[in-house]
Structure formats: structure tokens, C-alpha cells
N, C-alpha and C. Protein backbone atom coordinates (compact mmCIF):
# COMPACT_ATOMS: atom_id res chain seq x y z
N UNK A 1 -5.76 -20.32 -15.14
CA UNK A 1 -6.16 -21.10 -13.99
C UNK A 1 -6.45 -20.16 -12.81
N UNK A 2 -7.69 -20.39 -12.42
CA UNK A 2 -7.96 -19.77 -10.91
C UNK A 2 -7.26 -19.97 -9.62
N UNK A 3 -6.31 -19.00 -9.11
CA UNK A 3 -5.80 -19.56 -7.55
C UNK A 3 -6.13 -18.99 -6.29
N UNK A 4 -6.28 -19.29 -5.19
CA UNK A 4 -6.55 -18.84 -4.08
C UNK A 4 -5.78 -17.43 -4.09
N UNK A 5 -4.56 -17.43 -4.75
CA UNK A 5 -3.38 -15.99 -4.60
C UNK A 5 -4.07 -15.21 -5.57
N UNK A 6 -4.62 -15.55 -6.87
CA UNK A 6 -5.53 -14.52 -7.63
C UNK A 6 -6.39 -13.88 -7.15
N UNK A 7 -7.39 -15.13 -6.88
CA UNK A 7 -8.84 -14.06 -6.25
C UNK A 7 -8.30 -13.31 -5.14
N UNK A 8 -7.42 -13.65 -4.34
CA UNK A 8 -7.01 -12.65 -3.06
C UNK A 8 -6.68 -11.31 -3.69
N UNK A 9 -5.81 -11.46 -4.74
CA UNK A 9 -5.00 -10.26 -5.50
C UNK A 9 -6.19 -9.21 -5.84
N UNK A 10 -7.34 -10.44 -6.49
CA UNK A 10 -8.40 -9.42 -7.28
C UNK A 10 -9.37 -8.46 -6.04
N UNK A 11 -9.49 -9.05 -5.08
CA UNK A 11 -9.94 -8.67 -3.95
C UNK A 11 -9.25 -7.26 -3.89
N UNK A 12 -8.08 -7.65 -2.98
CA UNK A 12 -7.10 -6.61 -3.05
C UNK A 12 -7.16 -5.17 -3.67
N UNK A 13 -7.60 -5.44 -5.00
CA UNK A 13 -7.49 -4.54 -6.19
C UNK A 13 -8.70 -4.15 -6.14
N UNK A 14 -10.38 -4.76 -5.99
CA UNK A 14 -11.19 -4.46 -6.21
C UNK A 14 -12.31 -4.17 -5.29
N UNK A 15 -11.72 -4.06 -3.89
CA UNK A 15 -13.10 -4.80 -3.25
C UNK A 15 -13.76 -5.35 -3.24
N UNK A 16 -14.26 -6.34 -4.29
CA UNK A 16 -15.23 -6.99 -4.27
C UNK A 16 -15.29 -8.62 -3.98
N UNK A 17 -16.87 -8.78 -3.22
CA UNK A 17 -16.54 -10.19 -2.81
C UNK A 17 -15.52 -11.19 -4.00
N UNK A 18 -15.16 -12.43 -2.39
CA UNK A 18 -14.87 -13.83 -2.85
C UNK A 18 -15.27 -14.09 -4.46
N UNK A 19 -16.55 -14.24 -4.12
CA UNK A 19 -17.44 -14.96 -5.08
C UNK A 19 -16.99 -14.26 -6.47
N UNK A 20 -17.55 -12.76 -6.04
CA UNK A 20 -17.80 -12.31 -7.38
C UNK A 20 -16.02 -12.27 -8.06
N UNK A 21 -15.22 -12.52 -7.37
CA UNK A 21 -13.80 -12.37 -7.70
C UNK A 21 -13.05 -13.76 -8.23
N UNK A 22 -13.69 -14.92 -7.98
CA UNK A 22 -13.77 -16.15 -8.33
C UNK A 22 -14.51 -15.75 -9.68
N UNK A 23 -15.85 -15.61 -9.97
CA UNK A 23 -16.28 -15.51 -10.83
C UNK A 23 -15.84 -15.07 -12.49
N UNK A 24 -15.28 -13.89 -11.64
CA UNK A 24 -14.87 -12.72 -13.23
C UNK A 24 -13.25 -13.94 -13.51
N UNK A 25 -12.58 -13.73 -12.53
CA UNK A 25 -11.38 -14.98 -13.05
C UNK A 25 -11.51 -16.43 -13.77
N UNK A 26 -13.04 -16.84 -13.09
CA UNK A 26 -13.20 -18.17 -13.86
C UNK A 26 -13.37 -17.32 -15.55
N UNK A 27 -14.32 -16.41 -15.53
CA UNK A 27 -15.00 -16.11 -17.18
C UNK A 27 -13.44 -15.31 -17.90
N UNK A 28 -12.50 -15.17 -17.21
CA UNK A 28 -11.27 -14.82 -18.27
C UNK A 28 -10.22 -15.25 -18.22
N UNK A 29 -10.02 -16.46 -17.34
CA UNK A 29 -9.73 -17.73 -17.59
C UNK A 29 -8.13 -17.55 -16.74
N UNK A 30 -8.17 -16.56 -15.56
CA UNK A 30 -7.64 -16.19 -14.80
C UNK A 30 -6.44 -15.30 -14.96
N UNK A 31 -6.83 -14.58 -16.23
CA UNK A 31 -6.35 -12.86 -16.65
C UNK A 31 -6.94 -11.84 -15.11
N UNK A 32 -6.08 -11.38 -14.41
CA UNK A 32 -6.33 -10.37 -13.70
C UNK A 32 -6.72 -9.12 -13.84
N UNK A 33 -6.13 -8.64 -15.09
CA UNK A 33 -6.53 -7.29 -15.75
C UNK A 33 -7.87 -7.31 -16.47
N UNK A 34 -8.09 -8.48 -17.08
CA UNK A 34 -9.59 -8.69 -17.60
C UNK A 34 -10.61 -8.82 -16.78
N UNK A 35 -10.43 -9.33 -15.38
CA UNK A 35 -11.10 -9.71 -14.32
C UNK A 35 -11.61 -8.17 -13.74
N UNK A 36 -10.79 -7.35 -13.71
CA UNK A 36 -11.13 -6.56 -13.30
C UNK A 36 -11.90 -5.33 -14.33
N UNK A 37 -11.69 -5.85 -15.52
CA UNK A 37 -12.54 -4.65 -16.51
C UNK A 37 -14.33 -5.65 -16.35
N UNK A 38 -14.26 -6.77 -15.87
CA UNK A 38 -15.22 -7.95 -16.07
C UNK A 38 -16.05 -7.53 -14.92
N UNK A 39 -15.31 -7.09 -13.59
CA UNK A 39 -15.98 -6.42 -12.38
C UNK A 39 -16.28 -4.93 -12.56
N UNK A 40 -15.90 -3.98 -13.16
CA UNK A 40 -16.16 -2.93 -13.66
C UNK A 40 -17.84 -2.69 -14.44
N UNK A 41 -17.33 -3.65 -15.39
CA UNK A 41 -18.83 -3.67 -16.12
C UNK A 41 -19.62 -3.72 -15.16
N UNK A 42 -19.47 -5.12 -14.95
CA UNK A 42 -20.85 -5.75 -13.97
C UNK A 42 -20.94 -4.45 -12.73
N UNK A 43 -20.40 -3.75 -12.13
CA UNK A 43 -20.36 -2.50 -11.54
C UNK A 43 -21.26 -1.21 -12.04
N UNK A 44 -21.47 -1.49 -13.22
CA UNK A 44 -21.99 -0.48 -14.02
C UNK A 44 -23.10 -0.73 -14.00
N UNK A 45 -23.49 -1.83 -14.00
CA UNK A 45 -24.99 -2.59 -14.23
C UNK A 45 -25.36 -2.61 -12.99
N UNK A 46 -24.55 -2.87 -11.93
CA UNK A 46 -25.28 -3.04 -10.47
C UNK A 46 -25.59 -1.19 -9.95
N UNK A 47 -25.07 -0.13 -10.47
CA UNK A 47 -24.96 0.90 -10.31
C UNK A 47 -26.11 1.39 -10.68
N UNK A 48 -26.26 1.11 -12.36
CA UNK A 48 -27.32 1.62 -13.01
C UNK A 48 -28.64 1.63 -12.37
N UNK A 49 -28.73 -0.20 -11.60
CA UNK A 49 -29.96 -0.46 -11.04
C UNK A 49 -30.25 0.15 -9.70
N UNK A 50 -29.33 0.88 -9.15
CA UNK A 50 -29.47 1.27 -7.71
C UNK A 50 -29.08 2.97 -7.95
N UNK A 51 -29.13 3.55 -9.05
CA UNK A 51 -29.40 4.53 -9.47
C UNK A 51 -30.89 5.88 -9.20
N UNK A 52 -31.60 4.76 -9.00
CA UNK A 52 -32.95 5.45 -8.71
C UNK A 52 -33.42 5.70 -7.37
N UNK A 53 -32.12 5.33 -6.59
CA UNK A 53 -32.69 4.79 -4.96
C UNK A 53 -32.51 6.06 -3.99
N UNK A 54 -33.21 6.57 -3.40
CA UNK A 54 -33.21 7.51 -2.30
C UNK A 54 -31.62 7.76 -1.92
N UNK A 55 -31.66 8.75 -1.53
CA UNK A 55 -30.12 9.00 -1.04
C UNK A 55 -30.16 9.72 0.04
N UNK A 56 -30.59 9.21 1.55
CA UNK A 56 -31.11 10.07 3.00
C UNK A 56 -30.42 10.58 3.71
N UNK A 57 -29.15 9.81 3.26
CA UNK A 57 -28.27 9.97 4.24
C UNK A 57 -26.81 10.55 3.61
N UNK A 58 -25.85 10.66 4.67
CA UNK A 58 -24.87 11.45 3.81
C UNK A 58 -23.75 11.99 4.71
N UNK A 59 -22.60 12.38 4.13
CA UNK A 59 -21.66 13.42 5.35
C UNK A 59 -21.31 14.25 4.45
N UNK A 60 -20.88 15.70 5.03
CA UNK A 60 -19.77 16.94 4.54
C UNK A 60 -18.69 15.64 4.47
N UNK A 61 -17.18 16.14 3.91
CA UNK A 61 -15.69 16.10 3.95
C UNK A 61 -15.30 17.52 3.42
N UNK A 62 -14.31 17.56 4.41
CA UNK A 62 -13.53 18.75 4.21
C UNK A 62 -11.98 18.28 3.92
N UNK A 63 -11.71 19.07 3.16
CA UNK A 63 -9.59 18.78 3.01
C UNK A 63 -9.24 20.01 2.47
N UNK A 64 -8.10 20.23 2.85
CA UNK A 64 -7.32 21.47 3.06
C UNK A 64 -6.08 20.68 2.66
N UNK A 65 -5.58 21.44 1.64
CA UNK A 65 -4.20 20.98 0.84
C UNK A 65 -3.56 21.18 1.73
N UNK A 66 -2.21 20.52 1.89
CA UNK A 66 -0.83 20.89 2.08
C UNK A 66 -0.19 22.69 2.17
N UNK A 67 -0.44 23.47 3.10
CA UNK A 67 0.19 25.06 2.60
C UNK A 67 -1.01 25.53 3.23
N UNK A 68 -2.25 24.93 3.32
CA UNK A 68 -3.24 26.21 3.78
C UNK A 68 -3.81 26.81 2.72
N UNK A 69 -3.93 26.62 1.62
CA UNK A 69 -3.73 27.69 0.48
C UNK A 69 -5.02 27.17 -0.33
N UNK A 70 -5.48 26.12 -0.42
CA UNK A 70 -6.66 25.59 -0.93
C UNK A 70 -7.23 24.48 -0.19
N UNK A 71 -9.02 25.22 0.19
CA UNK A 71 -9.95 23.85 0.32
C UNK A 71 -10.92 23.11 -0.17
N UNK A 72 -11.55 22.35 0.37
CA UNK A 72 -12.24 22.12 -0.37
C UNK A 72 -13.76 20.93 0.58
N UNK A 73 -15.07 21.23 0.14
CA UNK A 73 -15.98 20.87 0.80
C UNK A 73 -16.98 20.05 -0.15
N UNK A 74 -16.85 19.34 0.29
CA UNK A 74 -17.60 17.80 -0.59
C UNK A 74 -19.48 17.47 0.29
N UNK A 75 -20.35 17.30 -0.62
CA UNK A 75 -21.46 16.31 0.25
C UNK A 75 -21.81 15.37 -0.59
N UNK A 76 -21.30 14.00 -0.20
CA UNK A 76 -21.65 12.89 -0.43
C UNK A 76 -22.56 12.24 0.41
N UNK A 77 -23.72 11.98 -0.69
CA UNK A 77 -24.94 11.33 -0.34
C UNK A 77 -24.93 9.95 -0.06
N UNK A 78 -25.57 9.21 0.56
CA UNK A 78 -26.06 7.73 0.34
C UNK A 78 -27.36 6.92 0.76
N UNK A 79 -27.48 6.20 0.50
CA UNK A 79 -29.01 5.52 1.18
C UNK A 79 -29.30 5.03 2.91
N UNK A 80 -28.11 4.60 3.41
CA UNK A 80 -27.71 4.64 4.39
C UNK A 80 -27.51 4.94 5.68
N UNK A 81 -27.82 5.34 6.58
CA UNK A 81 -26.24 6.25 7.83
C UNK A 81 -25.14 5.10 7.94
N UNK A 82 -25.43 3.77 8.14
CA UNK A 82 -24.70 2.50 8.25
C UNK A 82 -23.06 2.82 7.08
N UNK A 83 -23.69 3.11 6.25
CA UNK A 83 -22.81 3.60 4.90
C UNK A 83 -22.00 5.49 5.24
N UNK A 84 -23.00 5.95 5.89
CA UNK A 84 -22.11 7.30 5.91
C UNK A 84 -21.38 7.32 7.04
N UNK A 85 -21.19 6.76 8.07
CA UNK A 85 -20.52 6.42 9.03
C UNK A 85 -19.08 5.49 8.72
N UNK A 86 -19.37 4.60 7.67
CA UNK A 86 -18.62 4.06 7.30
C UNK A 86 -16.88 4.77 7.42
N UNK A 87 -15.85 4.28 7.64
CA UNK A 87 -14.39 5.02 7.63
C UNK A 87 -14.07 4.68 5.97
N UNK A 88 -15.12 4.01 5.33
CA UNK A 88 -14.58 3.67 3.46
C UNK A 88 -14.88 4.53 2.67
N UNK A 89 -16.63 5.07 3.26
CA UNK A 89 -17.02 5.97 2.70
C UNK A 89 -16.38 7.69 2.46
N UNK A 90 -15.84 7.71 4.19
CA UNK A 90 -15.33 8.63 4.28
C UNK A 90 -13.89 8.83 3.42
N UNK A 91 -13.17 7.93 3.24
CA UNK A 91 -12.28 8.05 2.87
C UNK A 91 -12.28 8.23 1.27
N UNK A 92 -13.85 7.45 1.04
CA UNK A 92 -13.70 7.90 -0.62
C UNK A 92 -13.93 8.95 -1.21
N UNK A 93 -14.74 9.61 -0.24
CA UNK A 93 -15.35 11.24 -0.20
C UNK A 93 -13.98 12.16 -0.09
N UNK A 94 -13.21 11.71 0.82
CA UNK A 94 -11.40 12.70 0.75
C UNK A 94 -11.04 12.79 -0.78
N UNK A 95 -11.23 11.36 -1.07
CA UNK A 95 -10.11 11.09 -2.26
C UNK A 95 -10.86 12.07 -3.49
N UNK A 96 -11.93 12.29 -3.55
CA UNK A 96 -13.22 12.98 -4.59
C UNK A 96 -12.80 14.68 -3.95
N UNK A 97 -12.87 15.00 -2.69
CA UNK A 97 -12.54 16.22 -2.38
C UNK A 97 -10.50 16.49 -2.87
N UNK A 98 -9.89 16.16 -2.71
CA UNK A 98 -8.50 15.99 -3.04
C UNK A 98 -8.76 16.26 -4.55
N UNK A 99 -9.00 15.58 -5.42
CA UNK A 99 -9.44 15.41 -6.45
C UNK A 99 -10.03 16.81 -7.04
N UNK A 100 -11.03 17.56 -6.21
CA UNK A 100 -11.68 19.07 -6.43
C UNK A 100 -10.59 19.76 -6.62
N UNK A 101 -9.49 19.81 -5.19
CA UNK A 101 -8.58 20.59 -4.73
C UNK A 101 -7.54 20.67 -6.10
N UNK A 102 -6.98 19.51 -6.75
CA UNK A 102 -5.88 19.70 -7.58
C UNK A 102 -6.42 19.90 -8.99
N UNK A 103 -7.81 19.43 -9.29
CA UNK A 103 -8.21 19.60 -10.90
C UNK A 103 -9.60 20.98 -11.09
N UNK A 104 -9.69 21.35 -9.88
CA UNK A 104 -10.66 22.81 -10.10
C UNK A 104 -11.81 22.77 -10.82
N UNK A 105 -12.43 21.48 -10.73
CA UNK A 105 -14.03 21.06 -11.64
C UNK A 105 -14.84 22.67 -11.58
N UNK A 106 -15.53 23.32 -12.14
CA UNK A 106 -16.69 24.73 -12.42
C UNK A 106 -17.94 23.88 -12.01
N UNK A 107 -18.21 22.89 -12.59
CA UNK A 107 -19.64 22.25 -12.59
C UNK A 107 -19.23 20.61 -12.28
N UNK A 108 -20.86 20.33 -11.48
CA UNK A 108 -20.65 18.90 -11.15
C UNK A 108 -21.09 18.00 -11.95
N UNK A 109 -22.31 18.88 -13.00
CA UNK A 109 -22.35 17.89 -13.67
C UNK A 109 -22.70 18.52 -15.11
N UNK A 110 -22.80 17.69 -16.46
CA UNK A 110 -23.33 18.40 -17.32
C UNK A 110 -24.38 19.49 -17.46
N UNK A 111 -25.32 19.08 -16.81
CA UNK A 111 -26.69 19.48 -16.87
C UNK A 111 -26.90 21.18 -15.73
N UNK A 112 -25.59 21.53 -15.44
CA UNK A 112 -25.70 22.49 -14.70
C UNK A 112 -25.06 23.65 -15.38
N UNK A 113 -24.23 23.18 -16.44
CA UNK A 113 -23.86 24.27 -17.32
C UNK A 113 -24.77 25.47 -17.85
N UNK A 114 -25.04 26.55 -17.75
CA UNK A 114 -26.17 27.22 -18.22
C UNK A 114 -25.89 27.30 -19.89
N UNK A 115 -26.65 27.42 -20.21
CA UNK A 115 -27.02 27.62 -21.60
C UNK A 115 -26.04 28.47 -22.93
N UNK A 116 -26.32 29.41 -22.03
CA UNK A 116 -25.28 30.81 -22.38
C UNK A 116 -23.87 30.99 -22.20
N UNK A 117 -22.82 29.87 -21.26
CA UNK A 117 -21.75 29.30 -21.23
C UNK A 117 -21.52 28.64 -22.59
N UNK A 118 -22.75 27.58 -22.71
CA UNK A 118 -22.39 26.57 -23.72
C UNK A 118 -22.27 27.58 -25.26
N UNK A 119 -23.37 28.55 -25.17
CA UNK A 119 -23.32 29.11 -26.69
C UNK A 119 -21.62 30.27 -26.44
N UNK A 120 -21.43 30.74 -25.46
CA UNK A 120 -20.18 31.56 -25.95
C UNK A 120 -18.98 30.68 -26.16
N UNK A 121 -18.84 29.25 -25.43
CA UNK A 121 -18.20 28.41 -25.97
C UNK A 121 -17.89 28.07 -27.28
N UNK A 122 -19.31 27.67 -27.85
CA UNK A 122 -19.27 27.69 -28.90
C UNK A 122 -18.88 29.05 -30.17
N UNK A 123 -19.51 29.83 -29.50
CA UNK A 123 -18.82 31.14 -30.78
C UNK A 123 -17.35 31.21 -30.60
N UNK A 124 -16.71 31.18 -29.55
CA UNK A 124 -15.28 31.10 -29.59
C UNK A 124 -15.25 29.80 -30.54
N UNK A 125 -15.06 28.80 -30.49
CA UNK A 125 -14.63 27.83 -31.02
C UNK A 125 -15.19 28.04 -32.77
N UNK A 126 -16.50 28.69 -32.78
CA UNK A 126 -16.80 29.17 -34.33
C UNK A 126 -15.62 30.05 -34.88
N UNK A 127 -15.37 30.89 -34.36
CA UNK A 127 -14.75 32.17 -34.56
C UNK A 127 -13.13 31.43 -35.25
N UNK A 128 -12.65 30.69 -34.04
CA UNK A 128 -11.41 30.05 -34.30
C UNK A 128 -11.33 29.08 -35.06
N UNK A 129 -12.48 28.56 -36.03
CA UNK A 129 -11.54 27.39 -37.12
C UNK A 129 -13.05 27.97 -38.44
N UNK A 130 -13.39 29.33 -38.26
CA UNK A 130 -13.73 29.85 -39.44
C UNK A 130 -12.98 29.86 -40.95
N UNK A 131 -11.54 29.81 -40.53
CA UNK A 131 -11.12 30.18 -41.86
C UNK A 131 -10.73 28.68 -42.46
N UNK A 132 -10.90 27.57 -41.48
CA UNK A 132 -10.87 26.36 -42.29
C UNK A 132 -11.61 25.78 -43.60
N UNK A 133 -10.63 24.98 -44.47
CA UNK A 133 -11.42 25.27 -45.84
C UNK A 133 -12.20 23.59 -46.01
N UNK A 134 -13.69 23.75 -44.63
CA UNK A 134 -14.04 22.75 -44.71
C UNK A 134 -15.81 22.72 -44.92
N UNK A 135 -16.62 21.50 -45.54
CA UNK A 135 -17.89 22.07 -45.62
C UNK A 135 -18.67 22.29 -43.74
N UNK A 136 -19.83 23.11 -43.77
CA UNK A 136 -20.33 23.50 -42.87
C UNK A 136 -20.28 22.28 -41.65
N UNK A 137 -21.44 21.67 -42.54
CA UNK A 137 -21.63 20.52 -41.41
C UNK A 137 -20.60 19.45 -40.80
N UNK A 138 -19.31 20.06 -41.43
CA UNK A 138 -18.09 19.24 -40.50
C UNK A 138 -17.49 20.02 -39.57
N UNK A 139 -17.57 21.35 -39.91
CA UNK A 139 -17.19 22.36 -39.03
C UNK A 139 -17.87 22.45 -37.69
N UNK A 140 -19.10 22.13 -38.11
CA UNK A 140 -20.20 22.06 -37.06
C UNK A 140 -19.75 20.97 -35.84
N UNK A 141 -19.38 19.64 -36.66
CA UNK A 141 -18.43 18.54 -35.90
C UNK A 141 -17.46 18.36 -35.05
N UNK A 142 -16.88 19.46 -35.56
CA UNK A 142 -15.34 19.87 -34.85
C UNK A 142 -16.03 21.13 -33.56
N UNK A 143 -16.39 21.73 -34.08
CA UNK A 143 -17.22 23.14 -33.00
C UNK A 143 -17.63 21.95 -31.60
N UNK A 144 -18.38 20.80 -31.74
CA UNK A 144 -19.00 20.10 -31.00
C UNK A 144 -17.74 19.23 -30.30
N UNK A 145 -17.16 18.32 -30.98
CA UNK A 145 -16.02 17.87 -30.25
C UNK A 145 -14.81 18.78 -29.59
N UNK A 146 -15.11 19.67 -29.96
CA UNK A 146 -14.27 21.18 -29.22
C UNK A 146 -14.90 21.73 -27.83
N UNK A 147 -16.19 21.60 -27.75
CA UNK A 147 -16.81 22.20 -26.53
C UNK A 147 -17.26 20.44 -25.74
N UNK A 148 -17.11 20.03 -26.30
CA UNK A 148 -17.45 18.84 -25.60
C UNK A 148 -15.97 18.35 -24.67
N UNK A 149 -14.47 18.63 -25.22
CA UNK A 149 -13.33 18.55 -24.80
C UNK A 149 -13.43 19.41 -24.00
N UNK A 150 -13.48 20.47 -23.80
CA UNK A 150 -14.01 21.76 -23.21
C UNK A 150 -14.33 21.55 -21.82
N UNK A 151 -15.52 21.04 -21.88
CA UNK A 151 -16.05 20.66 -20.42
C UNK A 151 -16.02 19.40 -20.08
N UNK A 152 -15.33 18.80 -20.54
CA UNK A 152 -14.96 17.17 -20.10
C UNK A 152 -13.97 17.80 -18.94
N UNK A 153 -13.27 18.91 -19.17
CA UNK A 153 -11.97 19.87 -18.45
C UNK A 153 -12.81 19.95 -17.15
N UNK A 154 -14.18 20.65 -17.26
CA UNK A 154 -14.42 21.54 -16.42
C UNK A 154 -15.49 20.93 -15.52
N UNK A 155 -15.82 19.35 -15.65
CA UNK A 155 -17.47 19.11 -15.28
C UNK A 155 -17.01 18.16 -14.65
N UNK A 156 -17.26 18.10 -13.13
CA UNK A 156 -16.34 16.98 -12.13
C UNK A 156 -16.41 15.72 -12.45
N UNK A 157 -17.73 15.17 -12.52
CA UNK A 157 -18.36 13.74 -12.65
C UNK A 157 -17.37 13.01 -14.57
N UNK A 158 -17.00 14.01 -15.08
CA UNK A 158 -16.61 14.01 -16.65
C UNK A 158 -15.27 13.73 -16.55
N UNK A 159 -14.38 13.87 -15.57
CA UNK A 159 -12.84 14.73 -15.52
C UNK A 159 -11.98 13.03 -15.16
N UNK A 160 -11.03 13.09 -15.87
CA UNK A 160 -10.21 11.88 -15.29
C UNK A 160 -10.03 11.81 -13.71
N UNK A 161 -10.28 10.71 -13.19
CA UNK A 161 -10.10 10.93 -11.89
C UNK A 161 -8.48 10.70 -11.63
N UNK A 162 -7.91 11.76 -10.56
CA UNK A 162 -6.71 11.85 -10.45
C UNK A 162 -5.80 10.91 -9.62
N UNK A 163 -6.67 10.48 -9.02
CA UNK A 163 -5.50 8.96 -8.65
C UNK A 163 -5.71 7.82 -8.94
N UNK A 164 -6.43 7.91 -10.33
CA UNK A 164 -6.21 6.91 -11.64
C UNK A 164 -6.92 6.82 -12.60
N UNK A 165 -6.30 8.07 -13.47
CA UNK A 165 -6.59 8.48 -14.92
C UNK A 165 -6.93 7.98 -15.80
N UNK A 166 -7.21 6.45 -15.87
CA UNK A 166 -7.85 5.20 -16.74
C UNK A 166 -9.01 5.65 -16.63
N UNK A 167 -9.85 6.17 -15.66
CA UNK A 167 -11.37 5.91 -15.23
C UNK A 167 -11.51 7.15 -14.80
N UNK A 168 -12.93 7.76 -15.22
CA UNK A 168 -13.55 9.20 -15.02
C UNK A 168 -13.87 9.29 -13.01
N UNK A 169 -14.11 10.38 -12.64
CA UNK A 169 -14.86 10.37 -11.40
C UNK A 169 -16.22 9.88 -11.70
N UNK A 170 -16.73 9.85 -12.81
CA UNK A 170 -18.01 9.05 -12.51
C UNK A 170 -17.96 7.55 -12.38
N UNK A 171 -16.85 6.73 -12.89
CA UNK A 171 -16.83 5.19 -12.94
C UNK A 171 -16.04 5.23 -11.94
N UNK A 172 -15.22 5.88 -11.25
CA UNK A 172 -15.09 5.94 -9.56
C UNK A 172 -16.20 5.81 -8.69
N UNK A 173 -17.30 6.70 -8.95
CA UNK A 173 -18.12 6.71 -7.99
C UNK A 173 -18.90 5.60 -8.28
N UNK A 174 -19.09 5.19 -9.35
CA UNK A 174 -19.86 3.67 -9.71
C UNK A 174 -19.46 2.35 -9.22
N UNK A 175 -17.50 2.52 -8.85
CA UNK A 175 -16.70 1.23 -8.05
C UNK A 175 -17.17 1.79 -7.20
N UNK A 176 -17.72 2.45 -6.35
CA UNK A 176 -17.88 2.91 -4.63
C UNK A 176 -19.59 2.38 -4.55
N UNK A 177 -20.42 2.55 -5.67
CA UNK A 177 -21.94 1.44 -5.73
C UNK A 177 -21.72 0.36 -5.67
N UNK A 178 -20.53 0.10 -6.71
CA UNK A 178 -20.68 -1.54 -6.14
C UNK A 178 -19.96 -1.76 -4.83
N UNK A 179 -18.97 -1.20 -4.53
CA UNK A 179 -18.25 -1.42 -3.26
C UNK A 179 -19.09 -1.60 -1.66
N UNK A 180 -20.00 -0.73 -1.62
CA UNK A 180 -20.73 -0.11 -0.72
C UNK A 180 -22.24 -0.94 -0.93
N UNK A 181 -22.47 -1.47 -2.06
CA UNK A 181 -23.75 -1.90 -1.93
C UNK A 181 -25.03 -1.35 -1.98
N UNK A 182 -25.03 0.28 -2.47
CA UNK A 182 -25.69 1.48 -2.21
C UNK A 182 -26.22 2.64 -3.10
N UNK A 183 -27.09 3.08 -3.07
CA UNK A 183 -26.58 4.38 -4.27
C UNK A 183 -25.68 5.59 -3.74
N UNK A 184 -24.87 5.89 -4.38
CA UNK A 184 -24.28 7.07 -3.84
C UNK A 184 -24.26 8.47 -4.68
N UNK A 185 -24.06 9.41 -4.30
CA UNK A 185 -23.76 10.38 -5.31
C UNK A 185 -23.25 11.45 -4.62
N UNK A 186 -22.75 12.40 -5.79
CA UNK A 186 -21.81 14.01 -4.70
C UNK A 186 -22.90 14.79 -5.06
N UNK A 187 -23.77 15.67 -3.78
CA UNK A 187 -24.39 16.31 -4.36
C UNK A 187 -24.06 17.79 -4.62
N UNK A 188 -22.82 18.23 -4.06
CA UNK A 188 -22.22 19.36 -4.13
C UNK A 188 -20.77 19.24 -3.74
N UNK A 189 -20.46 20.88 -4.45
CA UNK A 189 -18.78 20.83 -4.14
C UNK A 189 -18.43 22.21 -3.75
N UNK A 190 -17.56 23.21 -3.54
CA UNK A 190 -17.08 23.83 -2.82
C UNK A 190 -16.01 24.11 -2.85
N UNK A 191 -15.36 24.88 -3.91
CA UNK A 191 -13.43 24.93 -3.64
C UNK A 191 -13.18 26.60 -3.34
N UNK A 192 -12.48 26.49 -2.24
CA UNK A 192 -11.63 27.85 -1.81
C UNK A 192 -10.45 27.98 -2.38
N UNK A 193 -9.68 29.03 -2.25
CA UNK A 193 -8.33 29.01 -2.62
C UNK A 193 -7.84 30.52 -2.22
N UNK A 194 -6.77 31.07 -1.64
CA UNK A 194 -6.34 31.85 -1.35
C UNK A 194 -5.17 32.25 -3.00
């Protein structure tokens, strides 16, 4: 059953409108946890479509750990200034820089890996399960799910996001499309460390 204390809750939890928070509760029949994998999706889809959209606008964030000892410099894009001005935006851009600071991403995204990373990756990972007594083309399998674990480690947009490891930094930044109404994206990152 749908209650005024649910959809508030789902709100709460999700940002997202009334409506759409009524909605996902009516279709799971007022499961909260389903409601919110139900707003997720539909997040994905509203993301996908606003994926292609200019991104003009934007701010730096800076954060500096606790100690002095590591920083870190974020630029998050958006379609916007209305949106980069925002105190939500900003704050989601901390939580993505914080995020740099404690998990040390190399690359932001797949596609920036050079080439020659990926192949010495791979010869290490050849080298180390050579003496397995398995045919080629499974070895080949394992080599691939090995470098693919690999940089799931190392590729920001790939990496569990750290203040809630259910969901990658990329389906973070996809709740902040739908949140925001916008396209967004990080177009760079920046970590110091003494």
C-alpha cells in the first residue's frame, strides 16, 4: 500500500519528485527498496537520453583530506550555470572529489587507457596462469576477466563509489542526471599527495 510516509521516505532517499515517487511505489506495490531500484532504472533511461546534450557550463571542486597530506581537483561539467551554481551540485562534485582522494582512480575513463598499458597488463596476467592445465581459448577468458578486474580498480567512472558500494561512480553520476534534470559529466581529475 502507498502512504504519504512512503513516498516522503522515497523522496528522502532519492530525490526524486512526488510524482515520480508515488509512481515507482504504486508499480511495486509499496516495496521501498524496489521503488528505488524502479527509480534507478528509469534514471538510466532519462540519463541515456540527455547524454548527448552540450555541457557549457561547469565548476572546479577542490578537497583536501583531513592532515594536509592529499588533494584533490575535480571539473564537473553541466548544461547549465543555474545547475553549476547550484549548492547540490557542488556538493556532489565534493563527494566524487573525496571519492578521488581515498580510492586513487589512474584514468577517468576506459577509453583513456593507452594501448600499451592494456597489452603489458595483459602479458603479466599471460605470464601468471601459463602453467595452468587449461585449453587456450579459456585462458584467453581468464587473461580478459583479469585485466578487466584490473581496471575496474583503476578507471574512476568503473570503481565502486565509496559512500555506497552497491553502485559504481558512473550510476552515481546518472542519480545526479536524474536529480538535476541535466547532462552532467567529470571532465577531469587531479590527485596530489604528499
Amino acid at each position: 500500500m502507498v502512504t504519504v510516509e512512503k513516498i516522503k521516505e522515497l523522496r528522502d532517499k532519492t530525490s526524486v519528485s512526488m510524482m515520480a515517487c508515488k509512481k515507482a511505489l504504486e508499480e511495486t506495490g509499496g516495496d521501498v527498496e524496489k521503488a528505488i531500484i524502479v527509480l534507478r532504472k528509469a534514471g538510466i533511461k532519462v540519463a541515456d537520453k540527455k547524454s548527448d546534450r552540450q555541457v557549457d557550463a561547469g565548476i572546479i571542486e577542490a578537497y583536501i583530506h583531513a592532515g594536509g597530506k592529499v588533494g584533490v581537483l575535480v571539473e564537473g561539467r553541466c548544461e547549465t550555470d543555474f545547475v553549476s551554481k547550484n549548492e547540490g551540485f557542488k556538493n556532489f562534485l565534493h563527494d566524487i572529489a573525496m571519492h578521488i582522494a581515498a580510492l586513487n582512480p589512474t584514468y577517468l575513463n576506459e577509453s583513456e587507457i593507452p594501448e600499451i598499458v592494456i597489452d603489458e597488463a595483459k602479458d603479466i596476467f599471460r605470464e601468471e596462469i601459463k602453467t595452468l592445465d587449461k585449453p587456450e581459448d579459456m585462458k584467453e577468458k581468464i587473461i580478459e576477466g583479469k585485466v578487466s578486474a584490473y581496471f575496474k580498480e583503476r578507471v574512476l567512472l568503473n570503481q565502486s563509489f565509496v559512500k555506497n558500494p552497491d553502485i559504481t561512480v558512473n550510476e552515481h553520476i546518472r542519480d545526479a542526471i536524474q536529480k538535476f534534470g541535466e547532462n552532467i559529466e567529470i571532465s577531469r581529475f587531479v590527485r596530489f599527495s604528499v
